[in-house]
PDB file of N, CA and C in Angstrom:
ATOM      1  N   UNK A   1       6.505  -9.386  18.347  1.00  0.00           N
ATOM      2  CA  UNK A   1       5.111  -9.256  17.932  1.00  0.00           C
ATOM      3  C   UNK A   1       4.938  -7.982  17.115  1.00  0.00           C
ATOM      4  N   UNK A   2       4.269  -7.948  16.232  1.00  0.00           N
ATOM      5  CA  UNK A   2       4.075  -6.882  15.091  1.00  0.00           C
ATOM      6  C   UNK A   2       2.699  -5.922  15.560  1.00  0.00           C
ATOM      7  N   UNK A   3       3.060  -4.817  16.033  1.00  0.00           N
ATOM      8  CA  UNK A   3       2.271  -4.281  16.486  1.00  0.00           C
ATOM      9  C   UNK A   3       1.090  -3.151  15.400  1.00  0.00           C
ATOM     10  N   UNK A   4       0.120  -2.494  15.887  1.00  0.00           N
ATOM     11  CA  UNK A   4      -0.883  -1.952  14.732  1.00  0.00           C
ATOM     12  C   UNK A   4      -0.431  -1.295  14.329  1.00  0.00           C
ATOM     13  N   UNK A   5       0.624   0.096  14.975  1.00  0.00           N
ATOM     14  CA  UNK A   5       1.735   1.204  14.596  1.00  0.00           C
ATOM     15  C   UNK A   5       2.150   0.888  13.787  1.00  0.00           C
ATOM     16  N   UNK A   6       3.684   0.013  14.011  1.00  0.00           N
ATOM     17  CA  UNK A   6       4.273  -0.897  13.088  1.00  0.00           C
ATOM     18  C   UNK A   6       3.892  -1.244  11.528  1.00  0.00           C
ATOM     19  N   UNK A   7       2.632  -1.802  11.482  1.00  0.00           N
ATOM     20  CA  UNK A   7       1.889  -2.079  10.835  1.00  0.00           C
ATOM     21  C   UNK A   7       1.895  -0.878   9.915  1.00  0.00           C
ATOM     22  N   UNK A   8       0.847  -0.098  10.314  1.00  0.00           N
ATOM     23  CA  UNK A   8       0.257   1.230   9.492  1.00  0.00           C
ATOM     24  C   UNK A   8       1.906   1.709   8.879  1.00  0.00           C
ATOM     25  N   UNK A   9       2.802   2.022   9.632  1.00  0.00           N
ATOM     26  CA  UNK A   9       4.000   2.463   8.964  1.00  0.00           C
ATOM     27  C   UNK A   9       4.741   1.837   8.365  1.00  0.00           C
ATOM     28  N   UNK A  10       4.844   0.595   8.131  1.00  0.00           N
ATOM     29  CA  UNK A  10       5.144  -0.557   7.027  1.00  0.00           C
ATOM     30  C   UNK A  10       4.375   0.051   5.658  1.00  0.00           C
ATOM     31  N   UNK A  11       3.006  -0.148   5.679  1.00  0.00           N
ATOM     32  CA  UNK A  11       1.879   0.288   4.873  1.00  0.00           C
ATOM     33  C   UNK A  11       2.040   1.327   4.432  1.00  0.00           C
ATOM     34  N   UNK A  12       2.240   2.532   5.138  1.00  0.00           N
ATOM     35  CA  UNK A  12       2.380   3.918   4.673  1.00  0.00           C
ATOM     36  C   UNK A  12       3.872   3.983   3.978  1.00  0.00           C
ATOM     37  N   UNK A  13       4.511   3.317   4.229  1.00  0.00           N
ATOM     38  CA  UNK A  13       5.856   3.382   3.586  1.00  0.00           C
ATOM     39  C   UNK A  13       5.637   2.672   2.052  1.00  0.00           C
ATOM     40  N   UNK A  14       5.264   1.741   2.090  1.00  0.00           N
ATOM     41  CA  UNK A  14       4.869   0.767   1.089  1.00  0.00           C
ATOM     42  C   UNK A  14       3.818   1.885   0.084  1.00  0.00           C
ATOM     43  N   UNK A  15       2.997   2.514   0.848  1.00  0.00           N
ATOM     44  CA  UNK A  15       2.103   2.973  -0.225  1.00  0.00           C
ATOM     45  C   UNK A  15       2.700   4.581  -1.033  1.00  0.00           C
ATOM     46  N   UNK A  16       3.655   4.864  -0.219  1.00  0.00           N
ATOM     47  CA  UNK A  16       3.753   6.034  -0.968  1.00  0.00           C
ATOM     48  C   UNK A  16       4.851   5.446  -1.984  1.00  0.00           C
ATOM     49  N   UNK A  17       5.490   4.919  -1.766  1.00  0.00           N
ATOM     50  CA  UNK A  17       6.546   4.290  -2.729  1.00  0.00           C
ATOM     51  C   UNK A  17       5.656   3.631  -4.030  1.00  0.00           C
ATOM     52  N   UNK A  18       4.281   2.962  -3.741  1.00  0.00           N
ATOM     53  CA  UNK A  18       3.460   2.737  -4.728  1.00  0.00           C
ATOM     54  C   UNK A  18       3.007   3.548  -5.705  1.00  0.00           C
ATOM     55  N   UNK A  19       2.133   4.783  -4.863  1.00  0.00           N
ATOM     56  CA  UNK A  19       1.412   5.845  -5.674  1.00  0.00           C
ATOM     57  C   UNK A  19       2.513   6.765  -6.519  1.00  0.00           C
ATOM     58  N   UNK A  20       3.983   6.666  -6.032  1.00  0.00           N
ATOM     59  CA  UNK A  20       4.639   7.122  -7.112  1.00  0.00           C
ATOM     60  C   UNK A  20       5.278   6.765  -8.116  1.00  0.00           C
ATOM     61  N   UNK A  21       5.074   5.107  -8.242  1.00  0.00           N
ATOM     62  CA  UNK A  21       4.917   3.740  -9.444  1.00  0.00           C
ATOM     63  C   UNK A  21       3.425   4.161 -10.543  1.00  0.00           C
ATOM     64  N   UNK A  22       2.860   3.873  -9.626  1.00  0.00           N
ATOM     65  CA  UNK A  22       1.570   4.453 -10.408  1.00  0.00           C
ATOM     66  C   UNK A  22       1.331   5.292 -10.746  1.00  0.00           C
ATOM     67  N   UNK A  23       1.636   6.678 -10.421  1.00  0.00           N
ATOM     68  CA  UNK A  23       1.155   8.228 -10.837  1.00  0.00           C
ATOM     69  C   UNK A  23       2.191   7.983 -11.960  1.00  0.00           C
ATOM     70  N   UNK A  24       3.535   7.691 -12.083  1.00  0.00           N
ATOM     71  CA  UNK A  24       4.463   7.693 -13.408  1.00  0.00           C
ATOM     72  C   UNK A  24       3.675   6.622 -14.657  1.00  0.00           C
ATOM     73  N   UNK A  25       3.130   5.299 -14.322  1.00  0.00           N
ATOM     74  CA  UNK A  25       2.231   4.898 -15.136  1.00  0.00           C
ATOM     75  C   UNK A  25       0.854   5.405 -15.663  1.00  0.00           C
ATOM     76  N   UNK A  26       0.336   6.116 -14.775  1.00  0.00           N
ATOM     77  CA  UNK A  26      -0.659   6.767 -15.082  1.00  0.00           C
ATOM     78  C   UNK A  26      -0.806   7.657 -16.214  1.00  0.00           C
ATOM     79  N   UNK A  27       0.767   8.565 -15.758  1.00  0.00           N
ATOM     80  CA  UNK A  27       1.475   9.750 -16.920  1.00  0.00           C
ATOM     81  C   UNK A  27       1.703   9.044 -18.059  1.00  0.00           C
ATOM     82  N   UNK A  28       2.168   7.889 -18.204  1.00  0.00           N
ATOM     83  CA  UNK A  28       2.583   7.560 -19.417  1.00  0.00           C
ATOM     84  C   UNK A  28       1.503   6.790 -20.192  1.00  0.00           C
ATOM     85  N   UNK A  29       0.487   6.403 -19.344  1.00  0.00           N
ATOM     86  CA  UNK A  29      -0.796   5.725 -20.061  1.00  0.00           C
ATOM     87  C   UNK A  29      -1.573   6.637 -20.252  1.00  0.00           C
ATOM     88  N   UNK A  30      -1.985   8.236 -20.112  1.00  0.00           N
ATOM     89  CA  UNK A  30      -2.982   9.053 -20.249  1.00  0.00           C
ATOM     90  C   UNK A  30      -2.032  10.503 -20.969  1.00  0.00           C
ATOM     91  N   UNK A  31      -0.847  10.969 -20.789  1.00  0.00           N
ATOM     92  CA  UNK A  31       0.249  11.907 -21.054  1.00  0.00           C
ATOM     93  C   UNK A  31      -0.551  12.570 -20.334  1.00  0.00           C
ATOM     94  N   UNK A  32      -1.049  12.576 -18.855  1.00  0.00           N
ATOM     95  CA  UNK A  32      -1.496  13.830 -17.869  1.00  0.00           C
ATOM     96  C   UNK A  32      -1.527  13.414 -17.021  1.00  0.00           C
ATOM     97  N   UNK A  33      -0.683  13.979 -16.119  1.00  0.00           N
ATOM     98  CA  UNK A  33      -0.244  14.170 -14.449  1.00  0.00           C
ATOM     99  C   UNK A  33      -1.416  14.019 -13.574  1.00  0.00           C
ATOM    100  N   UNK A  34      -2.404  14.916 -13.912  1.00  0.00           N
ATOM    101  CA  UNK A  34      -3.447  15.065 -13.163  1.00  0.00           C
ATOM    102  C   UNK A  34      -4.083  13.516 -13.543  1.00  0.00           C
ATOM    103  N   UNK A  35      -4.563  13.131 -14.366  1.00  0.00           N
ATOM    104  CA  UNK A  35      -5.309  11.604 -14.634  1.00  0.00           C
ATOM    105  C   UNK A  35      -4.320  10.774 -13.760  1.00  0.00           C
ATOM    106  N   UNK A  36      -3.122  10.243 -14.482  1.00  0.00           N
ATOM    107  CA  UNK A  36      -1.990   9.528 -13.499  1.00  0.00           C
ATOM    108  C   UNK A  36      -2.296   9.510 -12.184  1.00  0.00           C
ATOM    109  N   UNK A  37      -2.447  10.737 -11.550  1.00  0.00           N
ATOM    110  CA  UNK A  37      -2.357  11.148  -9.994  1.00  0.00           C
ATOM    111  C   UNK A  37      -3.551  10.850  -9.438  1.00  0.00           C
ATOM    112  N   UNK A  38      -4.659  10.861 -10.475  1.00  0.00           N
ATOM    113  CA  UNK A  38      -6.007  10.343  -9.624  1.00  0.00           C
ATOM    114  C   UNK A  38      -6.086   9.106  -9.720  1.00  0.00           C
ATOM    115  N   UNK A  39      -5.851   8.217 -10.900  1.00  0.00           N
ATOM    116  CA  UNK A  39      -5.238   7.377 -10.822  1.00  0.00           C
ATOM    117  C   UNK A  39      -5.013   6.372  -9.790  1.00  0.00           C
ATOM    118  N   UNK A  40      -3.767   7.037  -9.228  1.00  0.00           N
ATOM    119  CA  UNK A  40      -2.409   6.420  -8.369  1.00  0.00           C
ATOM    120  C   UNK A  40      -3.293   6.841  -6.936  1.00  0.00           C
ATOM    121  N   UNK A  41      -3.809   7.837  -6.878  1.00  0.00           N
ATOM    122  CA  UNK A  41      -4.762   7.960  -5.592  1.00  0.00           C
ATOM    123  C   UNK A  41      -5.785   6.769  -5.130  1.00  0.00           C
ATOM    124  N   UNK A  42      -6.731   6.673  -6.421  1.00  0.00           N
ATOM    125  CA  UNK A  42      -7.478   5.885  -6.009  1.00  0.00           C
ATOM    126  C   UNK A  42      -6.978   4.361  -6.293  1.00  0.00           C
ATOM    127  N   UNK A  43      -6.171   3.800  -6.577  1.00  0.00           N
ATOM    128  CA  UNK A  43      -5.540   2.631  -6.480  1.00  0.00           C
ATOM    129  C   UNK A  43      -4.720   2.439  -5.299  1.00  0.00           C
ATOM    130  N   UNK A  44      -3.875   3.290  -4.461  1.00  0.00           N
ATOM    131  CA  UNK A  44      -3.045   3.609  -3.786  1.00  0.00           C
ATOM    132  C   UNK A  44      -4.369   3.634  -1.851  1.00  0.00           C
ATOM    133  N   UNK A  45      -5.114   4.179  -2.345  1.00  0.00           N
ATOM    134  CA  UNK A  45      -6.393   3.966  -1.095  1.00  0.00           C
ATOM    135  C   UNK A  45      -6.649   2.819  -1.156  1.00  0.00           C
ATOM    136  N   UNK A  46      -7.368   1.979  -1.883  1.00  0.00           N
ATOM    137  CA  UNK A  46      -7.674   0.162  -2.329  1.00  0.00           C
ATOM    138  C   UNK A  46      -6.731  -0.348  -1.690  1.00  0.00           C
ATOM    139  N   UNK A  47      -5.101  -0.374  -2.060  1.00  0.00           N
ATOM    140  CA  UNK A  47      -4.427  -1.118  -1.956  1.00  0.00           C
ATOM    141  C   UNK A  47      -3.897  -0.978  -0.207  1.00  0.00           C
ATOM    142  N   UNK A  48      -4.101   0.150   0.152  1.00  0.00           N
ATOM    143  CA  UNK A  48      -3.435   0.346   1.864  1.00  0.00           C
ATOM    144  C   UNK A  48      -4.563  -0.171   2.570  1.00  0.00           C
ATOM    145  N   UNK A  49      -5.882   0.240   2.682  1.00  0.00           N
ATOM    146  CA  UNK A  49      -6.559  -0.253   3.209  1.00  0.00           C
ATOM    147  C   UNK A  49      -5.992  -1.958   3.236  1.00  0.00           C
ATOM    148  N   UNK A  50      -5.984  -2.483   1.982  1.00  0.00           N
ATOM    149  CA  UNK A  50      -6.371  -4.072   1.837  1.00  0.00           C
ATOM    150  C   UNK A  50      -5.249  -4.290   2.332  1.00  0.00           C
ATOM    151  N   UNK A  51      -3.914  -3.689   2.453  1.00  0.00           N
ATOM    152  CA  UNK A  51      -2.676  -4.620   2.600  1.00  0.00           C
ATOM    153  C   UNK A  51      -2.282  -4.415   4.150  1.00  0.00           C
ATOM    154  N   UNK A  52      -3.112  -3.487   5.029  1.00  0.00           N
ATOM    155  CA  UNK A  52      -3.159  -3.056   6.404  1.00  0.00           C
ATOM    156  C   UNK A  52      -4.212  -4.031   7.013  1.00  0.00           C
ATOM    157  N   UNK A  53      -4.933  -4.488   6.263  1.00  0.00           N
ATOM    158  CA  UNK A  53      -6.127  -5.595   6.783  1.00  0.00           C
ATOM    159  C   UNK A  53      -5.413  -6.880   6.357  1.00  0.00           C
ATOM    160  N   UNK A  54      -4.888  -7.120   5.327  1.00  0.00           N
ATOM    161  CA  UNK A  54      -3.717  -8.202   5.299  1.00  0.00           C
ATOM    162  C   UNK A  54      -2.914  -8.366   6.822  1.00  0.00           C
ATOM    163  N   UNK A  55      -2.639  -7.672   6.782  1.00  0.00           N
ATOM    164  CA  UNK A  55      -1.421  -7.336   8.011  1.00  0.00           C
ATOM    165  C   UNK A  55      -1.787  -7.866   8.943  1.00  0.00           C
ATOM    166  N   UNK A  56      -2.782  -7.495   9.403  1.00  0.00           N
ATOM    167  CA  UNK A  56      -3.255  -7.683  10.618  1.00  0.00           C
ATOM    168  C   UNK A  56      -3.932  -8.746  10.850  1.00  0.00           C
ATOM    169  N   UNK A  57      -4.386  -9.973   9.811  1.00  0.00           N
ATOM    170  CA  UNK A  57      -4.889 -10.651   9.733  1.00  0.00           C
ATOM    171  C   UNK A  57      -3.776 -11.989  10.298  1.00  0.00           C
ATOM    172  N   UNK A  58      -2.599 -11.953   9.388  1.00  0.00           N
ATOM    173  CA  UNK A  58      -1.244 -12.095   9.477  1.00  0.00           C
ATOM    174  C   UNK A  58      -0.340 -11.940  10.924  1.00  0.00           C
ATOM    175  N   UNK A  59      -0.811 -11.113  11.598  1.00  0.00           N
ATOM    176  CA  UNK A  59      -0.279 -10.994  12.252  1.00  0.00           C
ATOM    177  C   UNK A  59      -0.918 -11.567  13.635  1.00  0.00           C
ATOM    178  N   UNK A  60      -2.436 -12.494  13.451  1.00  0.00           N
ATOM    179  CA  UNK A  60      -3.036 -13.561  14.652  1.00  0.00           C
ATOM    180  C   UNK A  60      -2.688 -14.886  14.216  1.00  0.00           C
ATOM    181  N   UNK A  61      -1.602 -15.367  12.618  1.00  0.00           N
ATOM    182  CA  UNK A  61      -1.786 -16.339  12.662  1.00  0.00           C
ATOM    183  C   UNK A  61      -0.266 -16.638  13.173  1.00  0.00           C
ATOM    184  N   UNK A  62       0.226 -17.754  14.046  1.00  0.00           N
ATOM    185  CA  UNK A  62       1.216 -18.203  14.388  1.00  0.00           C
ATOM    186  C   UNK A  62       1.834 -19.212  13.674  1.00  0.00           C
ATOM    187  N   UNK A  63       1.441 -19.465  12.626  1.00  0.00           N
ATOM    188  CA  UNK A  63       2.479 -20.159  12.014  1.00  0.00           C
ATOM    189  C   UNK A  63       3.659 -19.506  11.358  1.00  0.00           C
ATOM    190  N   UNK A  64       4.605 -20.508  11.073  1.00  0.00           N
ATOM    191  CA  UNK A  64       5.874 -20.221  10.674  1.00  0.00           C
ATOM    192  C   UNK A  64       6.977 -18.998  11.100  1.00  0.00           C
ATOM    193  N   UNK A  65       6.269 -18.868  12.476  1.00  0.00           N
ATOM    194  CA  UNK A  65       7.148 -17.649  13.871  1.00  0.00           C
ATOM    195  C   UNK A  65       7.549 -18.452  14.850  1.00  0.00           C
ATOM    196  N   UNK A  66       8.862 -18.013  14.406  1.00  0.00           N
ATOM    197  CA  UNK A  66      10.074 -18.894  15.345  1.00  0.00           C
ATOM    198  C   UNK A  66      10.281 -18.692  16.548  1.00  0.00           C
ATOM    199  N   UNK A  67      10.437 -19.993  17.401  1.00  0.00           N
ATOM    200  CA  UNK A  67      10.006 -19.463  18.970  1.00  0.00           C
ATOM    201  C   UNK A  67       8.727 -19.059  19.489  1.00  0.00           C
TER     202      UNK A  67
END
């Protein structure tokens, strides 16, 4: 069973590996770190929230869990 911990640290792993996809796009779509980085912040908040409420949503439905 996939617990809320679990969860959040899936997410937090996932998101920092994101915001530093994005802060490098950011840099190269604006040529400034600082824009990039706010950027990658506020896309990087959107996306954990939503993909931690994914999760968990996911994780009451029983289909396709073996056993």
């Amino acid at each position: 069973m996939e617990t809320s911990k679990r969860t959040l640290a899936k997410a937090a792993t996932w998101q920092v590996l994101g915001l530093m996809v994005m802060t490098l796009i950011g840099f190269f779509m604006t040529g400034s770190v600082a824009e990039g980085g706010a950027y990658a912040m506020i896309t990087a908040t959107i996306g954990f929230v939503t993909f931690f409420v994914h999760e968990r949503i996911w994780a009451r439905i029983g289909w396709g869990r073996g056993g």
